[in-house]
PDB file of N, CA and C in Angstrom:
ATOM      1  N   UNK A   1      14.040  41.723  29.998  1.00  0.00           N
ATOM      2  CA  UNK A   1      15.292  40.974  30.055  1.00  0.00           C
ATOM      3  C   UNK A   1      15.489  40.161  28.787  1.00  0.00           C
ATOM      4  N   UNK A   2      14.730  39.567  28.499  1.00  0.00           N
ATOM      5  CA  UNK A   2      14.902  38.886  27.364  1.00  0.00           C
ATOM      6  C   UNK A   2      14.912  38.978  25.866  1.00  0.00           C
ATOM      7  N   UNK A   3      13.759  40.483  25.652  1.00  0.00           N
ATOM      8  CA  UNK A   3      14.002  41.426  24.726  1.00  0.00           C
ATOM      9  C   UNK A   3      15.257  41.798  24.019  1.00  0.00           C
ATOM     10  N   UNK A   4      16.160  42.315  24.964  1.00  0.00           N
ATOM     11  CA  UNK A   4      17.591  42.647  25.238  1.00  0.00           C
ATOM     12  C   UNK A   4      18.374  41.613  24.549  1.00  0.00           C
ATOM     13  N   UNK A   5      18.325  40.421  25.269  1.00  0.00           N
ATOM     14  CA  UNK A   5      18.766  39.155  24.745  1.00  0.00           C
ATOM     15  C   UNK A   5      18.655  38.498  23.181  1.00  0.00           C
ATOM     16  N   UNK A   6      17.332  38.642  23.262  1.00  0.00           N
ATOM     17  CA  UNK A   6      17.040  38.233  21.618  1.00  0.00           C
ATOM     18  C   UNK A   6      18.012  39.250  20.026  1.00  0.00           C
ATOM     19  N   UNK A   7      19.011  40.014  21.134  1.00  0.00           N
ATOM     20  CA  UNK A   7      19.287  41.268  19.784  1.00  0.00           C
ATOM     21  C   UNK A   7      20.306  40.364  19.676  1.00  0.00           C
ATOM     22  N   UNK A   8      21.243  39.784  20.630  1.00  0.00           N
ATOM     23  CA  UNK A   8      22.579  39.424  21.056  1.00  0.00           C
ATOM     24  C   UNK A   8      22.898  38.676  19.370  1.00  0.00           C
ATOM     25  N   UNK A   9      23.608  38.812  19.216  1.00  0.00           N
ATOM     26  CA  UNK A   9      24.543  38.071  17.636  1.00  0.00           C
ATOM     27  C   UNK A   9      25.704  37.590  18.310  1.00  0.00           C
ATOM     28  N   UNK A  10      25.734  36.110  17.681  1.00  0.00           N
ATOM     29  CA  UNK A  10      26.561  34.892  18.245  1.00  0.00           C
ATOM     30  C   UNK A  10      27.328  35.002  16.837  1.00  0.00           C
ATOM     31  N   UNK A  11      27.025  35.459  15.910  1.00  0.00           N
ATOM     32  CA  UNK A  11      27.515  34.798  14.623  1.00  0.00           C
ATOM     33  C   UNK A  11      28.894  35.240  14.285  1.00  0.00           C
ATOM     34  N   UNK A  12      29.958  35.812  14.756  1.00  0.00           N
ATOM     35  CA  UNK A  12      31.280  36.083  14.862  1.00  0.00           C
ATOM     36  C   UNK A  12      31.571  35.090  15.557  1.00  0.00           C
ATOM     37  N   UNK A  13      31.340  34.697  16.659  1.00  0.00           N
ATOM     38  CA  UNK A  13      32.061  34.050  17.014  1.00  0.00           C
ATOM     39  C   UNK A  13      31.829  32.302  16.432  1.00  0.00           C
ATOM     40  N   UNK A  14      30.704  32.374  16.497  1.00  0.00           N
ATOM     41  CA  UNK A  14      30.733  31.153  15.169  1.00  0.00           C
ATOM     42  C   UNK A  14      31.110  30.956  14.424  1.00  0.00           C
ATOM     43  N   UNK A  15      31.039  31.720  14.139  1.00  0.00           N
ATOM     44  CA  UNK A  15      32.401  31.758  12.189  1.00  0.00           C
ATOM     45  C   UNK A  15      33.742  31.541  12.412  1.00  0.00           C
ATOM     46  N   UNK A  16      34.232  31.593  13.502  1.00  0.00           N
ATOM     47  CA  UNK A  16      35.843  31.672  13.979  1.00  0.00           C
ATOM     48  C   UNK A  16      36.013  30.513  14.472  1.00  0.00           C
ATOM     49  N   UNK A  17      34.639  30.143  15.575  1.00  0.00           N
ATOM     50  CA  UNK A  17      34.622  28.421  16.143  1.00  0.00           C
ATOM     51  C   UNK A  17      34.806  27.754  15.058  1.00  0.00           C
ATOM     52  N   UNK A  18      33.956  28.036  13.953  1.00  0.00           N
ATOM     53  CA  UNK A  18      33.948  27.001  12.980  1.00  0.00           C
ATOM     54  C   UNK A  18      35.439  27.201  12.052  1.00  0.00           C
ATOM     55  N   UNK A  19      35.349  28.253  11.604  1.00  0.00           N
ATOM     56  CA  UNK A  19      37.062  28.472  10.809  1.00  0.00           C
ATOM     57  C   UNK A  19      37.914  27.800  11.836  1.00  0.00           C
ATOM     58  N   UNK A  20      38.107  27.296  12.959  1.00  0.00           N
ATOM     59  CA  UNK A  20      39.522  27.337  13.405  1.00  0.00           C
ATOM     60  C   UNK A  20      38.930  25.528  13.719  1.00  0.00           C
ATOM     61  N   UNK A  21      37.972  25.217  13.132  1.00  0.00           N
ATOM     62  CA  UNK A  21      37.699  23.342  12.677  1.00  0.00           C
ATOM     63  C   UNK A  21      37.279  23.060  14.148  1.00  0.00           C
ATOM     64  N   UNK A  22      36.789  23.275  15.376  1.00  0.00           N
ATOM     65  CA  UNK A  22      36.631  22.989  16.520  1.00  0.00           C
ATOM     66  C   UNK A  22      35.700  21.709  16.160  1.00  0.00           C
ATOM     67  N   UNK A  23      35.508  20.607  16.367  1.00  0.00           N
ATOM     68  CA  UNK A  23      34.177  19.798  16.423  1.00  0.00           C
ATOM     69  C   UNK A  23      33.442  19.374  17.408  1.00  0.00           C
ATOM     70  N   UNK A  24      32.552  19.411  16.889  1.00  0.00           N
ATOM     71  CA  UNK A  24      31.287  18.519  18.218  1.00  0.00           C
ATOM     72  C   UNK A  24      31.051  20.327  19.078  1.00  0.00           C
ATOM     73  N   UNK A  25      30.983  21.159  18.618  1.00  0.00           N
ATOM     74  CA  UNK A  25      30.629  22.289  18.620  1.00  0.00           C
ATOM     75  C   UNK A  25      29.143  22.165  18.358  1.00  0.00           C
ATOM     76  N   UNK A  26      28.401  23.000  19.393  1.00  0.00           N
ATOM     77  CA  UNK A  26      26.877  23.229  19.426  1.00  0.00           C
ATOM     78  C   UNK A  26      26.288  24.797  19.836  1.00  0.00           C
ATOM     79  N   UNK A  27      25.202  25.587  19.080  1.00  0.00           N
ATOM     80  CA  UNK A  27      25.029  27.056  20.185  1.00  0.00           C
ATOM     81  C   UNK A  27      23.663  26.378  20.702  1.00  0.00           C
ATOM     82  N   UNK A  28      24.028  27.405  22.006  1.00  0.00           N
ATOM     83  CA  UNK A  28      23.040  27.222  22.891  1.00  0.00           C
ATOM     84  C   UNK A  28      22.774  28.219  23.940  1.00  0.00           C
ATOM     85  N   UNK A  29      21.976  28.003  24.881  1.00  0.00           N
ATOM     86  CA  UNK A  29      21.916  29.347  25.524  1.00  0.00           C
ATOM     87  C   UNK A  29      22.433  28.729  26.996  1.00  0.00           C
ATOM     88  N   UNK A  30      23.112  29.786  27.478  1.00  0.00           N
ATOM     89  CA  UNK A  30      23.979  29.871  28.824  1.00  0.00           C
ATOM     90  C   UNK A  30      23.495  31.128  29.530  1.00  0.00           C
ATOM     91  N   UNK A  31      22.738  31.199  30.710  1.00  0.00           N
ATOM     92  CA  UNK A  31      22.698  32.056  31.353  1.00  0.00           C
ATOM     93  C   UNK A  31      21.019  32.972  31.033  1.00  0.00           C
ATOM     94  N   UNK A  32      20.868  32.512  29.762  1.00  0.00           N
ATOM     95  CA  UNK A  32      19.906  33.264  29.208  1.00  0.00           C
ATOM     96  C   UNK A  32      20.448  33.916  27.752  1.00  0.00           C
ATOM     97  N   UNK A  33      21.850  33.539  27.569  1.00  0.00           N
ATOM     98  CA  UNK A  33      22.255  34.455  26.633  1.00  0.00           C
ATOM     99  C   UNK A  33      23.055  33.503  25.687  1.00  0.00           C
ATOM    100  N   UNK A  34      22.991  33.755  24.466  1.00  0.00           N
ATOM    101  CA  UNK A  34      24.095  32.683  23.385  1.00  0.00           C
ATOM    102  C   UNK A  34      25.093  32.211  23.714  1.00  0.00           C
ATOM    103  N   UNK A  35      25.445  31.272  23.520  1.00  0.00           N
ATOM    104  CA  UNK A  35      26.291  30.455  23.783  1.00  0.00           C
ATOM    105  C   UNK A  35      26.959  29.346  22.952  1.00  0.00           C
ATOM    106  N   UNK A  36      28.129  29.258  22.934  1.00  0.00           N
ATOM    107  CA  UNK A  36      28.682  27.735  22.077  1.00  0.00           C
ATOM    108  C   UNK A  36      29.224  26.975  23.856  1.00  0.00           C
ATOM    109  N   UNK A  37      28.760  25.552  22.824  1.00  0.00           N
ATOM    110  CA  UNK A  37      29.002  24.367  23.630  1.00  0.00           C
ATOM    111  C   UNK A  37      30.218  23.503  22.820  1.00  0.00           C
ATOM    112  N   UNK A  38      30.691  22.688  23.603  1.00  0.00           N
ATOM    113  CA  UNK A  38      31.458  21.452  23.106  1.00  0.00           C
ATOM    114  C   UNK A  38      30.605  20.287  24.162  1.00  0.00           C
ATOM    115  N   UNK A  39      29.895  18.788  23.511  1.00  0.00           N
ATOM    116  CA  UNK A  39      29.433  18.166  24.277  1.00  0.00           C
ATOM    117  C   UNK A  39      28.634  18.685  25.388  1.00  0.00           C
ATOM    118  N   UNK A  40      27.943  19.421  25.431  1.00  0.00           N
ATOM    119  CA  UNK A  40      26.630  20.164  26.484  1.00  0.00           C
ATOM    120  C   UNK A  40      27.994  21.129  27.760  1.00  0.00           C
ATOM    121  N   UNK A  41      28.852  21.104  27.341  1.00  0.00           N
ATOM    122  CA  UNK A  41      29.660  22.091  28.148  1.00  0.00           C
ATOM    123  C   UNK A  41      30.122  23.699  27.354  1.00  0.00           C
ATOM    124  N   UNK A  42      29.544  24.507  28.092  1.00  0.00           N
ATOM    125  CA  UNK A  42      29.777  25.512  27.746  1.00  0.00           C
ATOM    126  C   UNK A  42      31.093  26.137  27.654  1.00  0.00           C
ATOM    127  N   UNK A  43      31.482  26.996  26.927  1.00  0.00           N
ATOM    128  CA  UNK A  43      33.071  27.098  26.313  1.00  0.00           C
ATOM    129  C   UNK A  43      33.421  28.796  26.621  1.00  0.00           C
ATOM    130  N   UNK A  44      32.157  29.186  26.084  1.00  0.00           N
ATOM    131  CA  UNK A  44      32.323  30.830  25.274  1.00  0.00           C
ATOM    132  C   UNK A  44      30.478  31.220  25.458  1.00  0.00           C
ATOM    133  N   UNK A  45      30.039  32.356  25.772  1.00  0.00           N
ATOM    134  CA  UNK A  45      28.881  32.873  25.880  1.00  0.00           C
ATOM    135  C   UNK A  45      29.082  34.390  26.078  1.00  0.00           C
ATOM    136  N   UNK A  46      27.971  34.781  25.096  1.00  0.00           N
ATOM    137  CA  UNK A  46      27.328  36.629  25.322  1.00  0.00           C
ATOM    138  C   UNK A  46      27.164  37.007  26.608  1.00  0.00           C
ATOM    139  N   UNK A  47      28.143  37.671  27.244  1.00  0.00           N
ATOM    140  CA  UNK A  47      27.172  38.553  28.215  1.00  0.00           C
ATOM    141  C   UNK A  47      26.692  39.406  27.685  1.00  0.00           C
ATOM    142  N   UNK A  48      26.696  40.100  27.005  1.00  0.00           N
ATOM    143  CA  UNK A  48      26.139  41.559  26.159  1.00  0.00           C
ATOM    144  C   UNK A  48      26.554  41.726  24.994  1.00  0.00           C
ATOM    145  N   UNK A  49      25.989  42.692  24.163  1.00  0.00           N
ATOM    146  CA  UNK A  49      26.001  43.033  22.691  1.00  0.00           C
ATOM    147  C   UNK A  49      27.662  42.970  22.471  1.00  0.00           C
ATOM    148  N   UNK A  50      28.600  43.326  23.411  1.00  0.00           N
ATOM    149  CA  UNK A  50      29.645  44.036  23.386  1.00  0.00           C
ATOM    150  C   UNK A  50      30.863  42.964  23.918  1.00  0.00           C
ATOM    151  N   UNK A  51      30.374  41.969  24.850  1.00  0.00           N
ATOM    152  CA  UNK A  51      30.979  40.778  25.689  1.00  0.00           C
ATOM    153  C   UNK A  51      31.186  39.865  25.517  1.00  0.00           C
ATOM    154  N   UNK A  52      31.956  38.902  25.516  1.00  0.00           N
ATOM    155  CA  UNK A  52      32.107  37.825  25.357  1.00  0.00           C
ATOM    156  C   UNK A  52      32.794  36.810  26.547  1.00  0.00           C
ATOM    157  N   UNK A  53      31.977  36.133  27.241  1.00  0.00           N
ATOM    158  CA  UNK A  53      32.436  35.522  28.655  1.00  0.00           C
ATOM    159  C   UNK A  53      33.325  34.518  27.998  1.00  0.00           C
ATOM    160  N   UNK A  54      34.558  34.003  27.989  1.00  0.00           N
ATOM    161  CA  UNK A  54      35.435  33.206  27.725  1.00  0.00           C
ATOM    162  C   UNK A  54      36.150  31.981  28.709  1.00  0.00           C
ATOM    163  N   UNK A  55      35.376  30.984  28.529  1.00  0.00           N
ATOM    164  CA  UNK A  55      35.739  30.025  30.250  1.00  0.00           C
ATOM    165  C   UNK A  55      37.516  29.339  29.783  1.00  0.00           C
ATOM    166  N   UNK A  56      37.924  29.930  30.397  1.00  0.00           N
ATOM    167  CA  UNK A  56      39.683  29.444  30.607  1.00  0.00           C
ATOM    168  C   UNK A  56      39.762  28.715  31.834  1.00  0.00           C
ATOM    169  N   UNK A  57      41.291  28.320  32.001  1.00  0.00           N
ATOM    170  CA  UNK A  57      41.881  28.100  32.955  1.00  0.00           C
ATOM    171  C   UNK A  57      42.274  28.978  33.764  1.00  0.00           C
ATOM    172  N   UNK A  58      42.626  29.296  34.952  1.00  0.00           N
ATOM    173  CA  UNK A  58      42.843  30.583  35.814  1.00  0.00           C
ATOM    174  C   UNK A  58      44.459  30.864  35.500  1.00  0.00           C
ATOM    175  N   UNK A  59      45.273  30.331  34.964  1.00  0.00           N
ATOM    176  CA  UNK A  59      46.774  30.577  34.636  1.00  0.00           C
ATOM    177  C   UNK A  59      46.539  31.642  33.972  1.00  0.00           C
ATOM    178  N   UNK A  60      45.642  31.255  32.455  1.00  0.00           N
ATOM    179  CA  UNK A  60      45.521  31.587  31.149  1.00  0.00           C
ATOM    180  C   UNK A  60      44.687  33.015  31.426  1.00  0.00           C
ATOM    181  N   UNK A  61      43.820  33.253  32.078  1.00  0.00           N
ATOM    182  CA  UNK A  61      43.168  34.318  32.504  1.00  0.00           C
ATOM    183  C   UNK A  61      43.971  35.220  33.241  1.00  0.00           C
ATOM    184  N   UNK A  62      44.752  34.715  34.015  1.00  0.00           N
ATOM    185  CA  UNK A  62      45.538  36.132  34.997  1.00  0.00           C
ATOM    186  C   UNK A  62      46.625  36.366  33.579  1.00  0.00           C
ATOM    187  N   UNK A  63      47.207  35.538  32.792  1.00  0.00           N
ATOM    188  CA  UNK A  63      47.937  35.929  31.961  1.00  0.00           C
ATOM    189  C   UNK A  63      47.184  37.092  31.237  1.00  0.00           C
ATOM    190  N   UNK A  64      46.058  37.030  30.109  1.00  0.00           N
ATOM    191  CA  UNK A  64      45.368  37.933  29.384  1.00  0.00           C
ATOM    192  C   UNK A  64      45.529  39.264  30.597  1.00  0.00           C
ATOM    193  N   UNK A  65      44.552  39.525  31.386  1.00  0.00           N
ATOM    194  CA  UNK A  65      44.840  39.929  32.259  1.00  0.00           C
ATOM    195  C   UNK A  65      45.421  41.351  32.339  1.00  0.00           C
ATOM    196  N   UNK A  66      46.240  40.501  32.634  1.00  0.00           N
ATOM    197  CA  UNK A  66      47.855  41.216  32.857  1.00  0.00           C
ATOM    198  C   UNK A  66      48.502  41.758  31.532  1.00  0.00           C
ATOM    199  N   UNK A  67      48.648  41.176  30.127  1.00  0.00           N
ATOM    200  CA  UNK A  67      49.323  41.338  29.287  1.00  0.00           C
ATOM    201  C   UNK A  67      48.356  42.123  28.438  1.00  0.00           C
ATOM    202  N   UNK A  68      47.322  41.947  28.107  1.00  0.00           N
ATOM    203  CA  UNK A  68      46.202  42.813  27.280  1.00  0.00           C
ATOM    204  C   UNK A  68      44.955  43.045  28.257  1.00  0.00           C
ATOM    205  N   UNK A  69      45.530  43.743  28.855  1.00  0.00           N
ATOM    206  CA  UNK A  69      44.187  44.814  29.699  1.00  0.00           C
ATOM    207  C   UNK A  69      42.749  45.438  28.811  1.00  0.00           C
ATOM    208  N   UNK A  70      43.378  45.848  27.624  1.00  0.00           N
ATOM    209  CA  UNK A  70      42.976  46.477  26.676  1.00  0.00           C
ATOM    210  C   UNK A  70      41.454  45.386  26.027  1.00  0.00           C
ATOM    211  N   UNK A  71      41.854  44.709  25.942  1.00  0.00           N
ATOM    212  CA  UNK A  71      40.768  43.660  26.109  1.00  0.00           C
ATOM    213  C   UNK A  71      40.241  42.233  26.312  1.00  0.00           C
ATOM    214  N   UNK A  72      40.625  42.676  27.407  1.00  0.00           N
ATOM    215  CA  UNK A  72      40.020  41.216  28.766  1.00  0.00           C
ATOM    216  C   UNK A  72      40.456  42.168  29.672  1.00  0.00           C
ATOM    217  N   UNK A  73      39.204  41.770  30.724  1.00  0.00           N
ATOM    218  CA  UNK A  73      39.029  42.266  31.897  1.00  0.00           C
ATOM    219  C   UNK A  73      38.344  41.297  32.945  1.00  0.00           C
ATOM    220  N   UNK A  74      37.901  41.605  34.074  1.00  0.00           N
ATOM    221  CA  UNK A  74      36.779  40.614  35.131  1.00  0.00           C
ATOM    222  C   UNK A  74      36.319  41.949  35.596  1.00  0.00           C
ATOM    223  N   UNK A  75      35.143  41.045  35.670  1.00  0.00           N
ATOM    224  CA  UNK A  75      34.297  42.255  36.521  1.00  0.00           C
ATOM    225  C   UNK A  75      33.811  41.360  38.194  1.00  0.00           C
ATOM    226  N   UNK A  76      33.514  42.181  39.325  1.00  0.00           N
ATOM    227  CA  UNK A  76      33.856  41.252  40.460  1.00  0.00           C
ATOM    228  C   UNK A  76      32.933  40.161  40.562  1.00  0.00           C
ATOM    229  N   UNK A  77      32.284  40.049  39.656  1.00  0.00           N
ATOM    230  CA  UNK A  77      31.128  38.617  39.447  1.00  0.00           C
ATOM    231  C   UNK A  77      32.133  37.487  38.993  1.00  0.00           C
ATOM    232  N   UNK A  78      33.303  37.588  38.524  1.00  0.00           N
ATOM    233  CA  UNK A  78      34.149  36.633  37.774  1.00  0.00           C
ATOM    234  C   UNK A  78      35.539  36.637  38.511  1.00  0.00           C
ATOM    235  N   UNK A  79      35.579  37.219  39.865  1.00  0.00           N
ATOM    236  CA  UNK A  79      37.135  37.230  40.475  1.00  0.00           C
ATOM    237  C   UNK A  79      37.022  35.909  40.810  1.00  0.00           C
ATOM    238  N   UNK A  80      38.064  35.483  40.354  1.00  0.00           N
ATOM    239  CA  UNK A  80      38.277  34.113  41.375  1.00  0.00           C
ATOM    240  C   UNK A  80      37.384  33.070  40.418  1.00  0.00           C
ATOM    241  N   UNK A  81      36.680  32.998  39.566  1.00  0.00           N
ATOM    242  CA  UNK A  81      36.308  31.956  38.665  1.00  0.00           C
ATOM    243  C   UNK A  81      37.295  31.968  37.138  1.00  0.00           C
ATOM    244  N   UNK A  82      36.882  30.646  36.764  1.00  0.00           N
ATOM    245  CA  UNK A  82      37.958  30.565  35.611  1.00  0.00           C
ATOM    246  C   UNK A  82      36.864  30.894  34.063  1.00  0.00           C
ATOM    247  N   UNK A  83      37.025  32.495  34.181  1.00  0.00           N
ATOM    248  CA  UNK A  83      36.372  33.095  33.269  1.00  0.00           C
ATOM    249  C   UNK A  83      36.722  34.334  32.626  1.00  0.00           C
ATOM    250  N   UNK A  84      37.010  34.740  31.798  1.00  0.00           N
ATOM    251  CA  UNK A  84      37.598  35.969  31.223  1.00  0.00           C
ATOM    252  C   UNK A  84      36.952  36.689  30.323  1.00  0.00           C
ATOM    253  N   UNK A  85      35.980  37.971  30.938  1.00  0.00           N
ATOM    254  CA  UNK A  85      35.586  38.802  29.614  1.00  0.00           C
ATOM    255  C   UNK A  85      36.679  39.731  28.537  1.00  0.00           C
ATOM    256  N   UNK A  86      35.627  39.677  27.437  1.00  0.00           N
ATOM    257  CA  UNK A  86      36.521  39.883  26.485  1.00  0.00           C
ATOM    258  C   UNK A  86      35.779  41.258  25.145  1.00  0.00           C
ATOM    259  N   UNK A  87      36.111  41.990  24.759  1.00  0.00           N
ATOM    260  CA  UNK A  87      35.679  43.332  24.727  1.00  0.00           C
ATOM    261  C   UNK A  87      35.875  42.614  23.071  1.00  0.00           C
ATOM    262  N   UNK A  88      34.637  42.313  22.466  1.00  0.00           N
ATOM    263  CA  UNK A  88      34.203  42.442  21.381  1.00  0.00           C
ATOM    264  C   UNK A  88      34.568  43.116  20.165  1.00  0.00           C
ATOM    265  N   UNK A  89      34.181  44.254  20.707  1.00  0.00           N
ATOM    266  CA  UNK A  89      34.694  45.488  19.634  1.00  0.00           C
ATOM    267  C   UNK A  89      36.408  46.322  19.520  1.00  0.00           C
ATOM    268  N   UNK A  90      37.001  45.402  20.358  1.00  0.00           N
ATOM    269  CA  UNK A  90      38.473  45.257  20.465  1.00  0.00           C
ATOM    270  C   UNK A  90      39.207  44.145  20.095  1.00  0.00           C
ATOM    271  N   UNK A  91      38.833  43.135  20.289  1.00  0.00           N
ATOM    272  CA  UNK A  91      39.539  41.830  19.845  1.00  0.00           C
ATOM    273  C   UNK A  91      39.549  41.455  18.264  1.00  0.00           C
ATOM    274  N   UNK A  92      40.898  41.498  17.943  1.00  0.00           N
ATOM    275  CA  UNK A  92      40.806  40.829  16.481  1.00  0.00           C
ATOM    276  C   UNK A  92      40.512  39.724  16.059  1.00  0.00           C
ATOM    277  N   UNK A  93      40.195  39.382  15.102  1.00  0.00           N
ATOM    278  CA  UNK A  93      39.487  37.684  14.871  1.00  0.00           C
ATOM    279  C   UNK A  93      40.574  37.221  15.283  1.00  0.00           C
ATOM    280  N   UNK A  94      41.603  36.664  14.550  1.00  0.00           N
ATOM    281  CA  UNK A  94      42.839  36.004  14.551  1.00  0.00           C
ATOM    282  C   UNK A  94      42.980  35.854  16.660  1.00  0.00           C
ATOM    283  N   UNK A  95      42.897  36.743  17.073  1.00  0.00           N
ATOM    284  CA  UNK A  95      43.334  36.705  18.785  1.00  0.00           C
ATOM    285  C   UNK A  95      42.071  35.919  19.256  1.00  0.00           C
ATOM    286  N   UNK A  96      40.241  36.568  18.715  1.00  0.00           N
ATOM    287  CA  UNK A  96      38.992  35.743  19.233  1.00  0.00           C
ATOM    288  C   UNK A  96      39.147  34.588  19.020  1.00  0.00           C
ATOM    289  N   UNK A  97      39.947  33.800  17.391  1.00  0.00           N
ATOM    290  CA  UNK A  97      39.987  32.610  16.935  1.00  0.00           C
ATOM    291  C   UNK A  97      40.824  31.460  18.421  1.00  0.00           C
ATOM    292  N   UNK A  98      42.096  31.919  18.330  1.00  0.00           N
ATOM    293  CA  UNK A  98      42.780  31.365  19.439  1.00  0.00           C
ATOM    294  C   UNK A  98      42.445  31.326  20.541  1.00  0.00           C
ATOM    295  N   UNK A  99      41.761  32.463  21.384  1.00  0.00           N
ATOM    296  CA  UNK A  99      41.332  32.218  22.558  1.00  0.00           C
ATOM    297  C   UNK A  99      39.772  31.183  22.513  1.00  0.00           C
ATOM    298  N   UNK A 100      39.057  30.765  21.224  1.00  0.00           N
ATOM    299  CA  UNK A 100      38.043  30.205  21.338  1.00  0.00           C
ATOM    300  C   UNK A 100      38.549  28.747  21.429  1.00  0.00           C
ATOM    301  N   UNK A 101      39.854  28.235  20.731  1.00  0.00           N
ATOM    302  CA  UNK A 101      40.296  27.056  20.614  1.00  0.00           C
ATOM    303  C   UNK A 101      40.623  26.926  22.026  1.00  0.00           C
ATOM    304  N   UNK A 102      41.667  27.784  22.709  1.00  0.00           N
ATOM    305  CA  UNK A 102      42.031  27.413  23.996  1.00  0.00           C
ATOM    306  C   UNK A 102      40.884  27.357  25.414  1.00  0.00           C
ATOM    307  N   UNK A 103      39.518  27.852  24.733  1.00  0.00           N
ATOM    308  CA  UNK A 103      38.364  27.674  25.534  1.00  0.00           C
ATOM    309  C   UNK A 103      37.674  26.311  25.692  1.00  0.00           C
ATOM    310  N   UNK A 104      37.736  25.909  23.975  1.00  0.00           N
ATOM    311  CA  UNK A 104      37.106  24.278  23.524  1.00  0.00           C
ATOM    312  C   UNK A 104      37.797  23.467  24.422  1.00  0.00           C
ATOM    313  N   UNK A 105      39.721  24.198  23.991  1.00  0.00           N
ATOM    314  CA  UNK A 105      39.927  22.787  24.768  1.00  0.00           C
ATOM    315  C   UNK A 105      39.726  22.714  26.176  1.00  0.00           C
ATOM    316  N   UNK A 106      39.977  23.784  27.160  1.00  0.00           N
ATOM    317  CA  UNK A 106      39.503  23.529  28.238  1.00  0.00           C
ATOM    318  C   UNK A 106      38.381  22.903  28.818  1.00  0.00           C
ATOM    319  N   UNK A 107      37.311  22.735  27.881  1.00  0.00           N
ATOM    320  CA  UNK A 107      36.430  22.362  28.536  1.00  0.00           C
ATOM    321  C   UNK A 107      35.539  20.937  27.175  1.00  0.00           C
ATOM    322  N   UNK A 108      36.521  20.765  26.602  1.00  0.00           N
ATOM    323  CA  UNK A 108      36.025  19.289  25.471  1.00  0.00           C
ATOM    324  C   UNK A 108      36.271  18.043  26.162  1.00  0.00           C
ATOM    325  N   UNK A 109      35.754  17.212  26.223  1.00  0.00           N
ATOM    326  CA  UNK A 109      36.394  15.742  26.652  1.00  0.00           C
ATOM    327  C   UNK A 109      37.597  15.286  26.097  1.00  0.00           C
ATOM    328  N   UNK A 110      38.578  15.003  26.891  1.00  0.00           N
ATOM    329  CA  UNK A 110      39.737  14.445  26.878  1.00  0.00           C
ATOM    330  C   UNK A 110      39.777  13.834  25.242  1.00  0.00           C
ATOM    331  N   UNK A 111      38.759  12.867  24.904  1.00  0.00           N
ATOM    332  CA  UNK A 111      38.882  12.204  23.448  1.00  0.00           C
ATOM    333  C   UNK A 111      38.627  12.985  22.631  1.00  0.00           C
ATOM    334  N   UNK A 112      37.440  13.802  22.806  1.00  0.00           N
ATOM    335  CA  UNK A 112      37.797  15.149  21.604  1.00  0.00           C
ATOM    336  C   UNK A 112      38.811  15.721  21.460  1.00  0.00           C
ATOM    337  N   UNK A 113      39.168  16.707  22.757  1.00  0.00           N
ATOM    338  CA  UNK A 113      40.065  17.326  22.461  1.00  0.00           C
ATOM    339  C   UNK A 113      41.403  16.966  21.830  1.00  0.00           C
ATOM    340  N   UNK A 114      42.043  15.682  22.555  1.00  0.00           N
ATOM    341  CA  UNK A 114      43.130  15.051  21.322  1.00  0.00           C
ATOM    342  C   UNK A 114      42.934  14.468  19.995  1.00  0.00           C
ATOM    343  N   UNK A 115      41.892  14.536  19.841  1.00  0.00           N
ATOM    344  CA  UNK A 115      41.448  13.945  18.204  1.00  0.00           C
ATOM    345  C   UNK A 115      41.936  15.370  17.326  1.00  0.00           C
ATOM    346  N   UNK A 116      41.241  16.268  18.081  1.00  0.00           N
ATOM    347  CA  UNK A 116      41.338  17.271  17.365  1.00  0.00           C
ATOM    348  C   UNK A 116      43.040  17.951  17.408  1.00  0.00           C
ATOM    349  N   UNK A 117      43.867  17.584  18.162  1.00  0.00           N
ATOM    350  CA  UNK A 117      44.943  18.133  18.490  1.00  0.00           C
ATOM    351  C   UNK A 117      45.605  17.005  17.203  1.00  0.00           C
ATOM    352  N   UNK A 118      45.122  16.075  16.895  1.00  0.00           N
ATOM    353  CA  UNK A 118      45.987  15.197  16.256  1.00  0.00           C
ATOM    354  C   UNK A 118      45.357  15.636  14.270  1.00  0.00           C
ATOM    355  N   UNK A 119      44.584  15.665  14.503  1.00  0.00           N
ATOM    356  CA  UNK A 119      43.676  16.176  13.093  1.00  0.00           C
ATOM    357  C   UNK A 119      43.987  17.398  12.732  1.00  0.00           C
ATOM    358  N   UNK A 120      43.854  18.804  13.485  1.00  0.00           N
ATOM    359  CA  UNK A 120      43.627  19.864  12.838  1.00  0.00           C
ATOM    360  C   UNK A 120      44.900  20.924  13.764  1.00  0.00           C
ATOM    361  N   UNK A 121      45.685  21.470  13.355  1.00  0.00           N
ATOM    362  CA  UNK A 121      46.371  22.535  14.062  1.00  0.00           C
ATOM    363  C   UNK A 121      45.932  23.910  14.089  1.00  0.00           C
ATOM    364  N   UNK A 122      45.854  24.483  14.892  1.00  0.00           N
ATOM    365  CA  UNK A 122      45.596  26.014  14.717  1.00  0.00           C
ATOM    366  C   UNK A 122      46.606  26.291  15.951  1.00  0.00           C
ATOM    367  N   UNK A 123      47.451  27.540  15.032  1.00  0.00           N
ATOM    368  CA  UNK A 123      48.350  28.014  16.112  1.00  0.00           C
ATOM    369  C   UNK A 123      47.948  28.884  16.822  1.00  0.00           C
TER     370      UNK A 123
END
């Protein structure tokens, strides 16, 4: 199990956390598997070489969903939680970038997250 794990590469999506200025950003491991944090809350984590678990709001998730099937999906471990996988080798940076901001903020503390809404824009 963990073998497996140790291949996992976080570093895309790091590069995009960090390009799109997120702060108080940390990796860590979630589940057993890489992970970025904001303040010890998890945001975004590897399920697999290929995955990317994306913690949203449940609006924002049935939206993806629905509108890009193509990549985001749930698998029935994630019906009904506010979580959205996301197909790696399909998603363009520019789309990974935005959905990582709208992940931070879901889950940053209230004072981060408007610091950062007042400091840095990313559309």
């Amino acid at each position: 199990m963990t073998a497996s794990n140790e291949n996992l590469d976080l570093s895309r999506v790091t590069r995009l956390a960090r390009e799109a200025g997120l702060p108080e950003v940390s990796e860590g491991l979630n589940y057993g598997t890489p992970a970025l944090k904001v303040k010890d809350k998890t945001f975004a984590r590897l399920k697999d070489a290929t995955t990317l678990v994306l913690l949203l709001p449940m609006e924002q998730k049935e939206m993806l969903l629905e509108f890009a099937p193509h990549v985001y999906f749930e698998t029935d471990h994630y019906k009904g939680w506010p979580a959205v996988l996301a197909r790696l080798d399909v998603i363009s940076d520019e789309e990974l970038r935005n959905r990582l901001v709208d992940a931070w903020r879901a889950k940053a503390p209230k004072r981060v997250a408007e610091g950062f809404g007042r400091g840095a824009g990313t559309g």
